[in-house]
PDB file of N, CA and C in Angstrom:
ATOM      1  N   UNK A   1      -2.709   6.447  16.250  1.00  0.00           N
ATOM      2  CA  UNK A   1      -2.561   5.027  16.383  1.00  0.00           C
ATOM      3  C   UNK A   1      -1.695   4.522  15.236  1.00  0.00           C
ATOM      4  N   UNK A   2      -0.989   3.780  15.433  1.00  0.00           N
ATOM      5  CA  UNK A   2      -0.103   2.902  14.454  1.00  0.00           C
ATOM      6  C   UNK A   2      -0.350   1.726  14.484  1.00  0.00           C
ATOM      7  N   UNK A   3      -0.709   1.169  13.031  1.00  0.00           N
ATOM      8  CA  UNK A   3      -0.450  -0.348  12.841  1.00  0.00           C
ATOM      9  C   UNK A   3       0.163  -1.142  11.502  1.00  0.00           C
ATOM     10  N   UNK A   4       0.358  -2.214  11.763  1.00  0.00           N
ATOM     11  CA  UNK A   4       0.821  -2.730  10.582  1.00  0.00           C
ATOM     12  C   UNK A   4      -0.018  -3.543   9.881  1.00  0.00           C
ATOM     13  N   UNK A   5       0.055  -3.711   8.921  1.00  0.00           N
ATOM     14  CA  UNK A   5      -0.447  -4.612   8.054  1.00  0.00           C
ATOM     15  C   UNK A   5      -0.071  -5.740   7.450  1.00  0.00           C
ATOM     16  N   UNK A   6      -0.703  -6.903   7.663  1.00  0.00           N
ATOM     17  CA  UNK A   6      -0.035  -8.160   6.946  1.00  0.00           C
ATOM     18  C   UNK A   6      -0.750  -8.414   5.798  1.00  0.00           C
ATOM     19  N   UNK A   7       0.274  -8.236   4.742  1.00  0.00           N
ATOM     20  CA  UNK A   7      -0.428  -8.497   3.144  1.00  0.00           C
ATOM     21  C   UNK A   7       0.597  -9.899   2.744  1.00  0.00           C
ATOM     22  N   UNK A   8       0.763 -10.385   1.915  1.00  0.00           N
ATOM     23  CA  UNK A   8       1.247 -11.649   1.823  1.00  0.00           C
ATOM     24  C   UNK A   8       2.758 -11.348   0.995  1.00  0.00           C
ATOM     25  N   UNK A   9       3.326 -11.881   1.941  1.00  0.00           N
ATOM     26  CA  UNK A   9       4.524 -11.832   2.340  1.00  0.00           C
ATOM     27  C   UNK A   9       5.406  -9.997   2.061  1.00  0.00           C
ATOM     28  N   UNK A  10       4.650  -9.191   2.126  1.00  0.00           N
ATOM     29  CA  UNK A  10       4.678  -8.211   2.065  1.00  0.00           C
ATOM     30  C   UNK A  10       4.207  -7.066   4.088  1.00  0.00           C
ATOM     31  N   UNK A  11       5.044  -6.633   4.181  1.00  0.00           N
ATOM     32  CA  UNK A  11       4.334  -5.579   5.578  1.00  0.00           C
ATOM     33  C   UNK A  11       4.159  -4.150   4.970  1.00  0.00           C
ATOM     34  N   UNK A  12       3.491  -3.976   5.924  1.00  0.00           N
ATOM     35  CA  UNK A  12       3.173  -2.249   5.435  1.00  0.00           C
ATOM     36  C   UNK A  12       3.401  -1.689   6.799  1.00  0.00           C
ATOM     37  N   UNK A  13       3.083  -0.438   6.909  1.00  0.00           N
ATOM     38  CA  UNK A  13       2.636   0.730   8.525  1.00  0.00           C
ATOM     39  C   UNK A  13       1.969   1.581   8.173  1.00  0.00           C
ATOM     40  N   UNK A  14       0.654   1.781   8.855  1.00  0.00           N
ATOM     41  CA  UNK A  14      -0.039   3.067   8.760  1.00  0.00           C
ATOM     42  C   UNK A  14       0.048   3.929   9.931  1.00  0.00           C
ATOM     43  N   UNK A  15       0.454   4.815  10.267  1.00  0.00           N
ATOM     44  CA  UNK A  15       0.943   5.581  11.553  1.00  0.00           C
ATOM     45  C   UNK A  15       0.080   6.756  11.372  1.00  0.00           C
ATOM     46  N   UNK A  16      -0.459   7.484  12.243  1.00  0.00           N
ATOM     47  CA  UNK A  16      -1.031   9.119  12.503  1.00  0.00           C
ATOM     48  C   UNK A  16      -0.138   9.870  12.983  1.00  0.00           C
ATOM     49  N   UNK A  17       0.516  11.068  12.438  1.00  0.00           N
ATOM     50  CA  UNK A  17       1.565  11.673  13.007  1.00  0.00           C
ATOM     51  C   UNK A  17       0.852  13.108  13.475  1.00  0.00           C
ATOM     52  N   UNK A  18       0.865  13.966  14.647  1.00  0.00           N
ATOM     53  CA  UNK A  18       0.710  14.967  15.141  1.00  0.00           C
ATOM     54  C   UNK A  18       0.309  15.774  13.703  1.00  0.00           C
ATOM     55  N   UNK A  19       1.612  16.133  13.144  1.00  0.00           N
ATOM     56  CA  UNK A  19       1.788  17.285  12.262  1.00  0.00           C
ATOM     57  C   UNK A  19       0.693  17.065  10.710  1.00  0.00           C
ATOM     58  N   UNK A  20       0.616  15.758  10.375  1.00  0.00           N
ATOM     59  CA  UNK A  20       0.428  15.019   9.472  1.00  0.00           C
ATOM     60  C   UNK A  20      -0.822  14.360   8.843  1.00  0.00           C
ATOM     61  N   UNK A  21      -1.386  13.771  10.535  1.00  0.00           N
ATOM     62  CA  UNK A  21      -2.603  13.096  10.441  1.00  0.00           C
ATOM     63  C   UNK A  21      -1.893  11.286  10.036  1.00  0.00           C
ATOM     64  N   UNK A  22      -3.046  10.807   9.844  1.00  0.00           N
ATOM     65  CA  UNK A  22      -2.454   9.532   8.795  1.00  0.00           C
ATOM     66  C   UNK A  22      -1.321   9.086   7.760  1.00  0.00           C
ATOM     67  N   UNK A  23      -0.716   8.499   7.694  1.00  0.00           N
ATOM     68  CA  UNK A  23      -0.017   7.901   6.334  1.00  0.00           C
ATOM     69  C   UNK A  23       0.110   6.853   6.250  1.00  0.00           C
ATOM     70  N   UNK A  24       0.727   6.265   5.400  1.00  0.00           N
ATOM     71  CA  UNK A  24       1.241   4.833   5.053  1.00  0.00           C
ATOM     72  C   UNK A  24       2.338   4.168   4.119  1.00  0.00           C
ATOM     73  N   UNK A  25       2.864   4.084   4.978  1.00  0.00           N
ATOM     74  CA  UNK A  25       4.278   3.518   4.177  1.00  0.00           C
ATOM     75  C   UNK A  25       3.927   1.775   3.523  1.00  0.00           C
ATOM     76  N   UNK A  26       3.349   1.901   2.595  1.00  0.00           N
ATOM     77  CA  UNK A  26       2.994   1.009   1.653  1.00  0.00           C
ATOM     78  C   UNK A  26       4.145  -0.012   0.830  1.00  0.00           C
ATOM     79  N   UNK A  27       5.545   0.431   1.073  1.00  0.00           N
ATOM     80  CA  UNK A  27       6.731  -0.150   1.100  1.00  0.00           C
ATOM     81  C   UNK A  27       6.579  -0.907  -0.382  1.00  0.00           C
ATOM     82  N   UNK A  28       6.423  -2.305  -0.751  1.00  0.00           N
ATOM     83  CA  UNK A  28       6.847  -3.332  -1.439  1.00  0.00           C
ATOM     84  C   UNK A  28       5.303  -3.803  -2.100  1.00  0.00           C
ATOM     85  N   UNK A  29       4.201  -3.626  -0.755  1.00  0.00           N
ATOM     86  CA  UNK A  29       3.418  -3.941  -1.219  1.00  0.00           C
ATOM     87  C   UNK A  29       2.337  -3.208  -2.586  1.00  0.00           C
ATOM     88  N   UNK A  30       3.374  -2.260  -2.421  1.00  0.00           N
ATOM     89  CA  UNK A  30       2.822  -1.207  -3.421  1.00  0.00           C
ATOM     90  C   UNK A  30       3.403  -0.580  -3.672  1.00  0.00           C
ATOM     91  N   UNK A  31       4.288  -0.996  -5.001  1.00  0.00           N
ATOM     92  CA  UNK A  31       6.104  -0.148  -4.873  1.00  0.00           C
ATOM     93  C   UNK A  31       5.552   0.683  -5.567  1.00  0.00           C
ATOM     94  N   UNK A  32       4.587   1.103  -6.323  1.00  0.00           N
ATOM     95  CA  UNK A  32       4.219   2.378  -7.163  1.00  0.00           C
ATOM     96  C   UNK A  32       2.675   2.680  -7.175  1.00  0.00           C
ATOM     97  N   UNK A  33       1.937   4.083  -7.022  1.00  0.00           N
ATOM     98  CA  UNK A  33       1.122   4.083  -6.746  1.00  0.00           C
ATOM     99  C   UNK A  33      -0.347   3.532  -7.645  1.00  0.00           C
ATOM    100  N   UNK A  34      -0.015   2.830  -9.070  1.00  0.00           N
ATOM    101  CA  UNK A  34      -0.851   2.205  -9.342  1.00  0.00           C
ATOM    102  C   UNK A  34      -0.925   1.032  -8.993  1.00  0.00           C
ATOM    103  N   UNK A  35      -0.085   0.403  -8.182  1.00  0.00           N
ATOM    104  CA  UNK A  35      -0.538  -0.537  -7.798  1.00  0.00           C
ATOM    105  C   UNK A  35      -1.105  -0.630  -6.664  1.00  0.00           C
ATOM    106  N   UNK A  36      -1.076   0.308  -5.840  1.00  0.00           N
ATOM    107  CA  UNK A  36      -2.260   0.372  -4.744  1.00  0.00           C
ATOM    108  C   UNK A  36      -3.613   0.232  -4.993  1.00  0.00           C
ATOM    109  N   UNK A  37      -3.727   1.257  -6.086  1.00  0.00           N
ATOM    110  CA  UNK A  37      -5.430   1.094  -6.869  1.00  0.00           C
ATOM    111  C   UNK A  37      -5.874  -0.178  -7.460  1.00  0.00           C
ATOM    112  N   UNK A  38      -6.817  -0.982  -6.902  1.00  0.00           N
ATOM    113  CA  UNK A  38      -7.407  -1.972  -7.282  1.00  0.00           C
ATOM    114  C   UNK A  38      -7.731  -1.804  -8.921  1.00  0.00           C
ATOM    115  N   UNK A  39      -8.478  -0.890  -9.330  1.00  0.00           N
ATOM    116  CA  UNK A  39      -8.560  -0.410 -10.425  1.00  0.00           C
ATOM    117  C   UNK A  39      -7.601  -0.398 -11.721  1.00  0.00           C
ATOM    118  N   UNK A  40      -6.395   0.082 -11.138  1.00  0.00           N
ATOM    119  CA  UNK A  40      -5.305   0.201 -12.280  1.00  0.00           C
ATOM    120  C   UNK A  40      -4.371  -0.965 -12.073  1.00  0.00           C
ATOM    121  N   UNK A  41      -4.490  -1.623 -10.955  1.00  0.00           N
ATOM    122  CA  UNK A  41      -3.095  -2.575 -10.676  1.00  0.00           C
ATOM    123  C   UNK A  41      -3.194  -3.537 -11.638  1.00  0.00           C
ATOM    124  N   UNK A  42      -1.895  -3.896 -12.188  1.00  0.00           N
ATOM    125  CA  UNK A  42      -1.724  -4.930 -13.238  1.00  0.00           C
ATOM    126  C   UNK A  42      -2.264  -6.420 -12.448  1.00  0.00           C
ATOM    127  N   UNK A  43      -2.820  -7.238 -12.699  1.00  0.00           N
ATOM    128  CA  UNK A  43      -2.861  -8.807 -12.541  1.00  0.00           C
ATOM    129  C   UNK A  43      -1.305  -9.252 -12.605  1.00  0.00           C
ATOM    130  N   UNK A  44      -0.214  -9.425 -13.682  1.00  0.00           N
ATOM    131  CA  UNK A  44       0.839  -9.923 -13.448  1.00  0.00           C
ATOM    132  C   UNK A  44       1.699  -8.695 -13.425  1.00  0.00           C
ATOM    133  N   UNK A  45       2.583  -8.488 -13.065  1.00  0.00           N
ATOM    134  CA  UNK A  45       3.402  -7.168 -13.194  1.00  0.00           C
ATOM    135  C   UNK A  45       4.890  -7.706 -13.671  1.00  0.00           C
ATOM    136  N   UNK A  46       4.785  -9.154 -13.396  1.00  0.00           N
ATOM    137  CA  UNK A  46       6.287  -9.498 -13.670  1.00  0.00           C
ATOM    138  C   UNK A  46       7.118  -9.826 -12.148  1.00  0.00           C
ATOM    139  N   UNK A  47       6.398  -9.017 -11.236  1.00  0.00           N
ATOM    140  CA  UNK A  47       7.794  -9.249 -10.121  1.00  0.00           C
ATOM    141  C   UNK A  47       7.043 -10.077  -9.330  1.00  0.00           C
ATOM    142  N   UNK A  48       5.797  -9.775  -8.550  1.00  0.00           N
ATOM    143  CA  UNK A  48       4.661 -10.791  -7.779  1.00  0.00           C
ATOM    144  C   UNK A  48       5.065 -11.687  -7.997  1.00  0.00           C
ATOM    145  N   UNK A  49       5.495 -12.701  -7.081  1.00  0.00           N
ATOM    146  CA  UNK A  49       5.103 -14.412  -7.021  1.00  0.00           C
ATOM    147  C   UNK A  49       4.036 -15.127  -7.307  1.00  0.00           C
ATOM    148  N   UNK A  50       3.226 -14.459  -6.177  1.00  0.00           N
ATOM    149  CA  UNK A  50       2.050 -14.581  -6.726  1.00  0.00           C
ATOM    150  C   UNK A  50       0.944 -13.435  -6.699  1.00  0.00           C
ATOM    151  N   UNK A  51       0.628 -12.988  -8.018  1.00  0.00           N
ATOM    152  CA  UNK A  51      -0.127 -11.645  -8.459  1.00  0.00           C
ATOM    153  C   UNK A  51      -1.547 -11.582  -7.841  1.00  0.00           C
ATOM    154  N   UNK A  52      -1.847 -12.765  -7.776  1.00  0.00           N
ATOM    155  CA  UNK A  52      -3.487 -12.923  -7.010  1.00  0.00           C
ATOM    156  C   UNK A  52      -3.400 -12.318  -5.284  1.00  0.00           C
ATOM    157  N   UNK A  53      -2.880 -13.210  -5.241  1.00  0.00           N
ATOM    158  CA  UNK A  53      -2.410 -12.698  -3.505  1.00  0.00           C
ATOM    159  C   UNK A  53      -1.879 -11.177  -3.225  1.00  0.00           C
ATOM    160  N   UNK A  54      -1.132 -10.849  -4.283  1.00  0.00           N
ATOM    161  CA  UNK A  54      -0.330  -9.505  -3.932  1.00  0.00           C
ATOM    162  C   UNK A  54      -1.560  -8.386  -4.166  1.00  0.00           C
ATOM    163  N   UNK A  55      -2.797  -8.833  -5.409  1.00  0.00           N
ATOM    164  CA  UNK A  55      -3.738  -8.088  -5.578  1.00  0.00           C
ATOM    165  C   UNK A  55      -4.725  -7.952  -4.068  1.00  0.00           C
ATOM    166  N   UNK A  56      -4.464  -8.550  -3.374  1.00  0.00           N
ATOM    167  CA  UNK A  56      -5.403  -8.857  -2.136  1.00  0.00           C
ATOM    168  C   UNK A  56      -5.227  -8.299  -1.137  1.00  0.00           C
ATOM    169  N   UNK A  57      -3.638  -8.191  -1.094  1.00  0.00           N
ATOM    170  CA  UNK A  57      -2.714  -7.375   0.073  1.00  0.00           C
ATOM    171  C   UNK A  57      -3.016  -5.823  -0.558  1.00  0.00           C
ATOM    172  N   UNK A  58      -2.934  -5.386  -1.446  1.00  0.00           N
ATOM    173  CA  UNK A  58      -2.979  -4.083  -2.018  1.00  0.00           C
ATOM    174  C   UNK A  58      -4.305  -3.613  -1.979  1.00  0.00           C
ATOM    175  N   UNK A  59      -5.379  -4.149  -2.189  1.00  0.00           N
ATOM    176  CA  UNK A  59      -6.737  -3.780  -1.602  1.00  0.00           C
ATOM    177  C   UNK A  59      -7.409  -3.682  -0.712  1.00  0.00           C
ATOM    178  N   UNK A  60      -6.528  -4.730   0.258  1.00  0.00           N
ATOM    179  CA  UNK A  60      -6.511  -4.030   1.950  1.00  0.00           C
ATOM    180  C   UNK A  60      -5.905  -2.518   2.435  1.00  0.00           C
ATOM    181  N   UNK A  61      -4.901  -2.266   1.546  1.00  0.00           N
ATOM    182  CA  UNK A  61      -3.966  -1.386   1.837  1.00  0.00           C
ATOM    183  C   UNK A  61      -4.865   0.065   1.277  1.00  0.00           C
ATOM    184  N   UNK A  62      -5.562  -0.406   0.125  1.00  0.00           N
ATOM    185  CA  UNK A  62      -6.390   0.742  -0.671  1.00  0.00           C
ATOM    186  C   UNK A  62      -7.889   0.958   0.304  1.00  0.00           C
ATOM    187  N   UNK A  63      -7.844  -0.100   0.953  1.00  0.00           N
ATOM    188  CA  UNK A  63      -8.991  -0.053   1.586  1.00  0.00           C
ATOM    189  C   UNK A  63      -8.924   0.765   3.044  1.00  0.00           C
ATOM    190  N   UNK A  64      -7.828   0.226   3.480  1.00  0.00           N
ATOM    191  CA  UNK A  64      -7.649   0.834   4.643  1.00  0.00           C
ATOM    192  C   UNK A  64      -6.823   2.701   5.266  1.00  0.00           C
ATOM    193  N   UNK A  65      -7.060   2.356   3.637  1.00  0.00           N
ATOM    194  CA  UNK A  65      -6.212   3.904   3.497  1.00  0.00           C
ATOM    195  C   UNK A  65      -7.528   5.176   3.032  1.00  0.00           C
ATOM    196  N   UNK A  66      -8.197   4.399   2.422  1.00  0.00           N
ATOM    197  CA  UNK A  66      -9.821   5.321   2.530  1.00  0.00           C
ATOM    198  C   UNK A  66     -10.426   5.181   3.646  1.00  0.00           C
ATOM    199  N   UNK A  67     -10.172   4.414   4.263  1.00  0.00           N
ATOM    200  CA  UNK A  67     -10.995   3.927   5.588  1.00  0.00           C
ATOM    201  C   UNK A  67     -10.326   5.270   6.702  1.00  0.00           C
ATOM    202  N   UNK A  68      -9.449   5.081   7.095  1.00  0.00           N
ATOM    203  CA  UNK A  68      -8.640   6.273   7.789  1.00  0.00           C
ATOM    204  C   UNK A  68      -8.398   7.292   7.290  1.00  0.00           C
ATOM    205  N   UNK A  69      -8.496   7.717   5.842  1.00  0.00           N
ATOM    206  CA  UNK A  69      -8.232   9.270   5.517  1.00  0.00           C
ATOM    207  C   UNK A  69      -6.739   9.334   5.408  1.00  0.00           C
ATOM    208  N   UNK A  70      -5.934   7.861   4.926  1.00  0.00           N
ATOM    209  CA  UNK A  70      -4.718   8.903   4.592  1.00  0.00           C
ATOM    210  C   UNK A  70      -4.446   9.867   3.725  1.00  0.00           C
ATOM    211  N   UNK A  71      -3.664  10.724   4.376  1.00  0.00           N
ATOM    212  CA  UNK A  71      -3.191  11.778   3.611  1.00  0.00           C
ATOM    213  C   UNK A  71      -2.164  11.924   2.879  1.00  0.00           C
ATOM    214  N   UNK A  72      -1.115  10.753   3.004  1.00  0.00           N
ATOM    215  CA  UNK A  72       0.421  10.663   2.598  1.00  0.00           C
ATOM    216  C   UNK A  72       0.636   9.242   2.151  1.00  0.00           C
ATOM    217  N   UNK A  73       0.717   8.790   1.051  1.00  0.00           N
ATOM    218  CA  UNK A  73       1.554   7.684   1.388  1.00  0.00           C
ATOM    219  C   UNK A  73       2.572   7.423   0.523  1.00  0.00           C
ATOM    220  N   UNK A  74       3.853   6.639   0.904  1.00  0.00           N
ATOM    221  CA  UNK A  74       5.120   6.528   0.756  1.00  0.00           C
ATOM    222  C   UNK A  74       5.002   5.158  -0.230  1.00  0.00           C
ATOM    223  N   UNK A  75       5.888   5.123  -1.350  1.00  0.00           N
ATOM    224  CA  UNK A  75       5.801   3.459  -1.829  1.00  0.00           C
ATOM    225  C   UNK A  75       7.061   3.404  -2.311  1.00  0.00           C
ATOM    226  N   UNK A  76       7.040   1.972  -2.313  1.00  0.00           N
ATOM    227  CA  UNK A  76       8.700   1.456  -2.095  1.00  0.00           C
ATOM    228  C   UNK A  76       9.384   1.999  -3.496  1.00  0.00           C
ATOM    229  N   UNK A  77       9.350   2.012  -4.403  1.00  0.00           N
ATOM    230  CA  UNK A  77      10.009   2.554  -5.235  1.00  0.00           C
ATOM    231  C   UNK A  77       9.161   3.202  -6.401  1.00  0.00           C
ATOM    232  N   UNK A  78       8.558   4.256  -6.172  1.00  0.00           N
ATOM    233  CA  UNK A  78       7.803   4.972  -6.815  1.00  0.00           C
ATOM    234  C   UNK A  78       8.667   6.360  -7.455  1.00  0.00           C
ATOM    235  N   UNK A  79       9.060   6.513  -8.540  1.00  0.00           N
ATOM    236  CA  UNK A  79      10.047   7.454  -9.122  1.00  0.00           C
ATOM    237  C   UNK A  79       9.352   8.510  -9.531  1.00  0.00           C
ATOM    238  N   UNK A  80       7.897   8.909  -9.179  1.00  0.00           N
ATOM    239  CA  UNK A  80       7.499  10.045  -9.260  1.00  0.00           C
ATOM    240  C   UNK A  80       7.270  10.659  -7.964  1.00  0.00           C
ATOM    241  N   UNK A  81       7.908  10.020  -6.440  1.00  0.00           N
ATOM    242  CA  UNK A  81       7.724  10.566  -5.095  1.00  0.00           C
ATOM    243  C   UNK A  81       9.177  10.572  -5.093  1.00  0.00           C
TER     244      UNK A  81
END
């Protein structure tokens, strides 16, 4: 199953691929993987408009990514993937 996610003003996709299982292309809303983690994500990071909201979209994304078992996920500009 594939779906998307609406985080604020941010989209995501979580897709199940044959070969793969789950992933999620976490794109913008989580350009690096600490900011997916509720835990480590900064409050202001500098780029967020607004950091409250973007924290909200990213804990759906953390949430829904334990929720399904992803196995992969992609982030928008993460320089250690």
């Amino acid at each position: 199953m594939n779906s998307s996610v609406d985080t604020t003003k941010h989209r995501a996709l979580q897709a199940h691929l044959p070969q793969t299982g789950p992933i999620l292309l976490a794109i913008d809303t989580a350009a690096e993987e600490a900011e997916l983690d509720p835990m480590t994500r900064l409050n202001e990071n500098g780029i967020d408009l607004d950091p409250i909201e973007a924290a909200i979209g990213a804990r759906k994304l953390f949430e829904l990514a334990k929720r399904e078992g992803v196995r992969l996920t992609v982030f928008g500009r993460d320089n250690v993937q």
